[in-house]
N, C-alpha and C. Protein backbone atom coordinates (compact mmCIF):
# COMPACT_ATOMS: atom_id res chain seq x y z
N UNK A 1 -17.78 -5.59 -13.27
CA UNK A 1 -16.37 -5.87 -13.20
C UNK A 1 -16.14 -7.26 -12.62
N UNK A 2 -15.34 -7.91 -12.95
CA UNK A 2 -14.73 -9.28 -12.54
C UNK A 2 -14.11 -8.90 -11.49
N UNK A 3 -13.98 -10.46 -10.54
CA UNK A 3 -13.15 -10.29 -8.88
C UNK A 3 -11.75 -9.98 -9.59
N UNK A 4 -11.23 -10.34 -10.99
CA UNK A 4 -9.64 -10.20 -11.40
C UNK A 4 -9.22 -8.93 -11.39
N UNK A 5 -10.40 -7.82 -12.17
CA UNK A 5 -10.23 -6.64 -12.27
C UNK A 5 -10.41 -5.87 -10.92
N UNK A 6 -11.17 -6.28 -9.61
CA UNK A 6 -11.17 -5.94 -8.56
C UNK A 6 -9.75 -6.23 -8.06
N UNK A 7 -9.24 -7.76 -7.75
CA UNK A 7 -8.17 -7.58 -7.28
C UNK A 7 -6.89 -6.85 -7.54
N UNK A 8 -6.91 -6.29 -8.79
CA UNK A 8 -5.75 -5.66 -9.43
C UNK A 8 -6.35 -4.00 -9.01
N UNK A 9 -6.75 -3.67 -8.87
CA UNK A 9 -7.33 -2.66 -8.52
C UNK A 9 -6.95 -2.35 -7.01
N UNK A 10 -7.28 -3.50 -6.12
CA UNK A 10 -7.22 -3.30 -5.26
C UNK A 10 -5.52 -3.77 -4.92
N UNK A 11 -4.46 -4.34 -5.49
CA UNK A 11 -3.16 -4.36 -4.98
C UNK A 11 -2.63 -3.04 -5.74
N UNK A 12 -3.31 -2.65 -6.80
CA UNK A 12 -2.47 -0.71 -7.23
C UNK A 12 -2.92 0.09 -6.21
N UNK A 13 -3.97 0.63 -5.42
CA UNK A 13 -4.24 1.05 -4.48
C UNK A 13 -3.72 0.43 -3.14
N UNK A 14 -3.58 -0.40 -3.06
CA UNK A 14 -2.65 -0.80 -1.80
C UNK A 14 -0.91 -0.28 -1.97
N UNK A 15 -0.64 -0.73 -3.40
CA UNK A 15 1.03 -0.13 -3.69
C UNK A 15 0.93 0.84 -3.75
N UNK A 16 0.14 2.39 -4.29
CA UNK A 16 -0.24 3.52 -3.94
C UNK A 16 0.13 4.10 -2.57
N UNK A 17 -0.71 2.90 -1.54
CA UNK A 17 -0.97 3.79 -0.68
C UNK A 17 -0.01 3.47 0.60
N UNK A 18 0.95 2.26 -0.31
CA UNK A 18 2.23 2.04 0.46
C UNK A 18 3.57 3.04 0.10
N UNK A 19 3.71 3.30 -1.21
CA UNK A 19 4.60 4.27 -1.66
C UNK A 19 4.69 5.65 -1.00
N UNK A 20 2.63 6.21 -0.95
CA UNK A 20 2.55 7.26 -0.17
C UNK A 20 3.32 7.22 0.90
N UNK A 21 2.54 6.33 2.20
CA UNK A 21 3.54 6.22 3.35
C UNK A 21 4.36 6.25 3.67
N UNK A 22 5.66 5.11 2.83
CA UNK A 22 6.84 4.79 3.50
C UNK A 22 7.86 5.86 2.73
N UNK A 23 7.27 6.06 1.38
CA UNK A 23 9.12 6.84 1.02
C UNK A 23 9.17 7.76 1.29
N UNK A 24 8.27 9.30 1.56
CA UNK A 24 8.47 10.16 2.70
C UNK A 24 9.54 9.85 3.65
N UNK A 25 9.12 8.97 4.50
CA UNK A 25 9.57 8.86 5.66
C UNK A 25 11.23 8.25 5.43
N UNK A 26 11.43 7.39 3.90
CA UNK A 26 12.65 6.81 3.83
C UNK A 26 13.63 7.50 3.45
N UNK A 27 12.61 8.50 2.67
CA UNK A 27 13.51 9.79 1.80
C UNK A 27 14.07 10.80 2.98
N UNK A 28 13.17 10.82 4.54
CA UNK A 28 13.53 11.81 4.75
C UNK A 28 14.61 11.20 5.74
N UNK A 29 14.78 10.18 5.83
CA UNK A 29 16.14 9.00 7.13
C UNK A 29 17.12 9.18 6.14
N UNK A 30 17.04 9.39 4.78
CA UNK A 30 18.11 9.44 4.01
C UNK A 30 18.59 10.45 3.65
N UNK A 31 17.90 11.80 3.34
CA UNK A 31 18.39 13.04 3.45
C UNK A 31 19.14 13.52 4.35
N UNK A 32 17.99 14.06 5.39
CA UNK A 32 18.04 14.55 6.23
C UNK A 32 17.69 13.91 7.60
N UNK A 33 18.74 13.11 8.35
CA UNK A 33 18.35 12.02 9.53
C UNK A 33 17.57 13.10 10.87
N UNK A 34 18.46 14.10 11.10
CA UNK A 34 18.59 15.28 12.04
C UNK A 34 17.50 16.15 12.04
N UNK A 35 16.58 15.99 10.43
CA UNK A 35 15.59 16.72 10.62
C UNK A 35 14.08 16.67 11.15
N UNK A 36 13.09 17.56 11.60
CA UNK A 36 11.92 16.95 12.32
C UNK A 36 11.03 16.10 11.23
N UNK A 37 10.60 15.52 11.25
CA UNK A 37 10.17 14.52 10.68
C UNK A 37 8.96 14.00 10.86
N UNK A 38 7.90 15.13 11.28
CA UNK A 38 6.46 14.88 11.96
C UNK A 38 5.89 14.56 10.59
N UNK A 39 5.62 14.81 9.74
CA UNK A 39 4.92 14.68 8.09
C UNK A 39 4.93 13.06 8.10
N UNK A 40 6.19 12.85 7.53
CA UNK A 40 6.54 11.38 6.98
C UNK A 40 6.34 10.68 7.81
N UNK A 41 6.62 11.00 9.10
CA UNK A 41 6.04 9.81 10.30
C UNK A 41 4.77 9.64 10.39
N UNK A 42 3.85 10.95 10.13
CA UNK A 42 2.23 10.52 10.57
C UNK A 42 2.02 10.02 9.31
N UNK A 43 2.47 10.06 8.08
CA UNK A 43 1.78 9.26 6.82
C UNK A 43 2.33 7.42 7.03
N UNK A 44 3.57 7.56 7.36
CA UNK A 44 3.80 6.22 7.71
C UNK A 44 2.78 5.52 8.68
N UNK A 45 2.45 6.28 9.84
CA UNK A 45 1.64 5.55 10.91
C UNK A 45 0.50 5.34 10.51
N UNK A 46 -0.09 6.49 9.29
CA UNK A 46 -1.55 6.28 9.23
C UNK A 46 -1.80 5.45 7.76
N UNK A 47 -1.49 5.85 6.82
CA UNK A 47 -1.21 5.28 5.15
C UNK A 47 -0.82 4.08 4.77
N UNK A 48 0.47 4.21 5.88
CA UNK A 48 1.05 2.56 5.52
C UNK A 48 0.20 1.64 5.89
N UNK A 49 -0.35 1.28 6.92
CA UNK A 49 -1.40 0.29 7.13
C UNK A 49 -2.05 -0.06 6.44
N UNK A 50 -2.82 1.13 5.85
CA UNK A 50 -3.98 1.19 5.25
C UNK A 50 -3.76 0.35 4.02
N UNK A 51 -2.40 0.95 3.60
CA UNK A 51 -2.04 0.13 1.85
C UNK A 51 -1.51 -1.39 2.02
N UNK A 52 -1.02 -1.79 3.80
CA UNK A 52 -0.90 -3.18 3.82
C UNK A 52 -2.50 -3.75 3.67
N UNK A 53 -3.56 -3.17 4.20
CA UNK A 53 -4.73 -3.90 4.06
C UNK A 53 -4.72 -4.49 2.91
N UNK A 54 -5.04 -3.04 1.82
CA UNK A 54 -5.55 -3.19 0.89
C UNK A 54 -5.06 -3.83 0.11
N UNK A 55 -3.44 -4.03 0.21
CA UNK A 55 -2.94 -4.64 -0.75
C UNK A 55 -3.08 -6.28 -0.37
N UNK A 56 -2.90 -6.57 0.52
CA UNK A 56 -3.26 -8.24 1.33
C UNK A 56 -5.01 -9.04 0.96
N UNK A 57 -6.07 -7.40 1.32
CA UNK A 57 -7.11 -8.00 0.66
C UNK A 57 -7.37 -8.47 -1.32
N UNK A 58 -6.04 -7.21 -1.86
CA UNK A 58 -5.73 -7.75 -3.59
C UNK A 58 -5.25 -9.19 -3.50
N UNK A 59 -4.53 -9.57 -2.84
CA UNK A 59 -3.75 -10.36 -2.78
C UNK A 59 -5.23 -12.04 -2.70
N UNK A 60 -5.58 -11.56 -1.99
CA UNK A 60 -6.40 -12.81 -1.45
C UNK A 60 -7.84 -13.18 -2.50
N UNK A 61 -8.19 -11.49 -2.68
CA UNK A 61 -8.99 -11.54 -4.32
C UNK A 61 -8.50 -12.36 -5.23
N UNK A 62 -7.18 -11.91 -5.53
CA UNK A 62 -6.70 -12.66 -6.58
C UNK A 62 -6.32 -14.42 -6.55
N UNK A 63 -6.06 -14.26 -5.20
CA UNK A 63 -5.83 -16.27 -5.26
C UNK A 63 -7.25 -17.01 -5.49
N UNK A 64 -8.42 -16.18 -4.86
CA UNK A 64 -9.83 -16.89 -5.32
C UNK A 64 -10.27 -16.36 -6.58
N UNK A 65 -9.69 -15.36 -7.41
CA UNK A 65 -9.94 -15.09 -8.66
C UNK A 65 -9.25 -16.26 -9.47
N UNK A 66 -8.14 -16.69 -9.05
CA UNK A 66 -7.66 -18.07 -9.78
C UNK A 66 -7.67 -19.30 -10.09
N UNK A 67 -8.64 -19.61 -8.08
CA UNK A 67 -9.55 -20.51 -8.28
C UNK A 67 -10.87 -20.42 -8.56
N UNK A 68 -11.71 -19.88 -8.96
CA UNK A 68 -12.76 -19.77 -9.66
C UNK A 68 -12.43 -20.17 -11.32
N UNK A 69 -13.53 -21.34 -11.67
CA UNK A 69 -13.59 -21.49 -13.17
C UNK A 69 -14.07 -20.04 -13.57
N UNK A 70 -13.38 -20.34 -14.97
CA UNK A 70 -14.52 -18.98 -15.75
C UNK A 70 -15.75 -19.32 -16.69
């Protein structure tokens, strides 16, 4: 596989694993503000990070995937 096909790989798994996280938690401030909210908060605390990594390390793949000749 090419670093291009890595980096794209790796910013869908980062947007993945940002979607996981945050809209739980946005869906549930917007539903239901009043309700307990332990779920969506621990995926936010633990998920979201994870998909900022991954998506920042796509990100950085891809700017040296652009500078690299082919």
């Amino acid at each position: 596989m090419t670093l291009r096909r890595w980096s794209f790989a790796f910013l869908q798994l980062g947007g993945l694993l940002l979607a996981i996280g945050l809209l739980p938690a946005i869906a549930m401030m917007a539903v239901a503000p009043g309700a307990d909210a332990m779920v969506p908060v621990l995926l936010s605390l633990t998920v979201a990070p994870l998909g900022v990594v991954c998506f920042l390390v796509g990100v950085g793949m891809w700017m040296v995937a652009l500078k690299r000749p082919r």
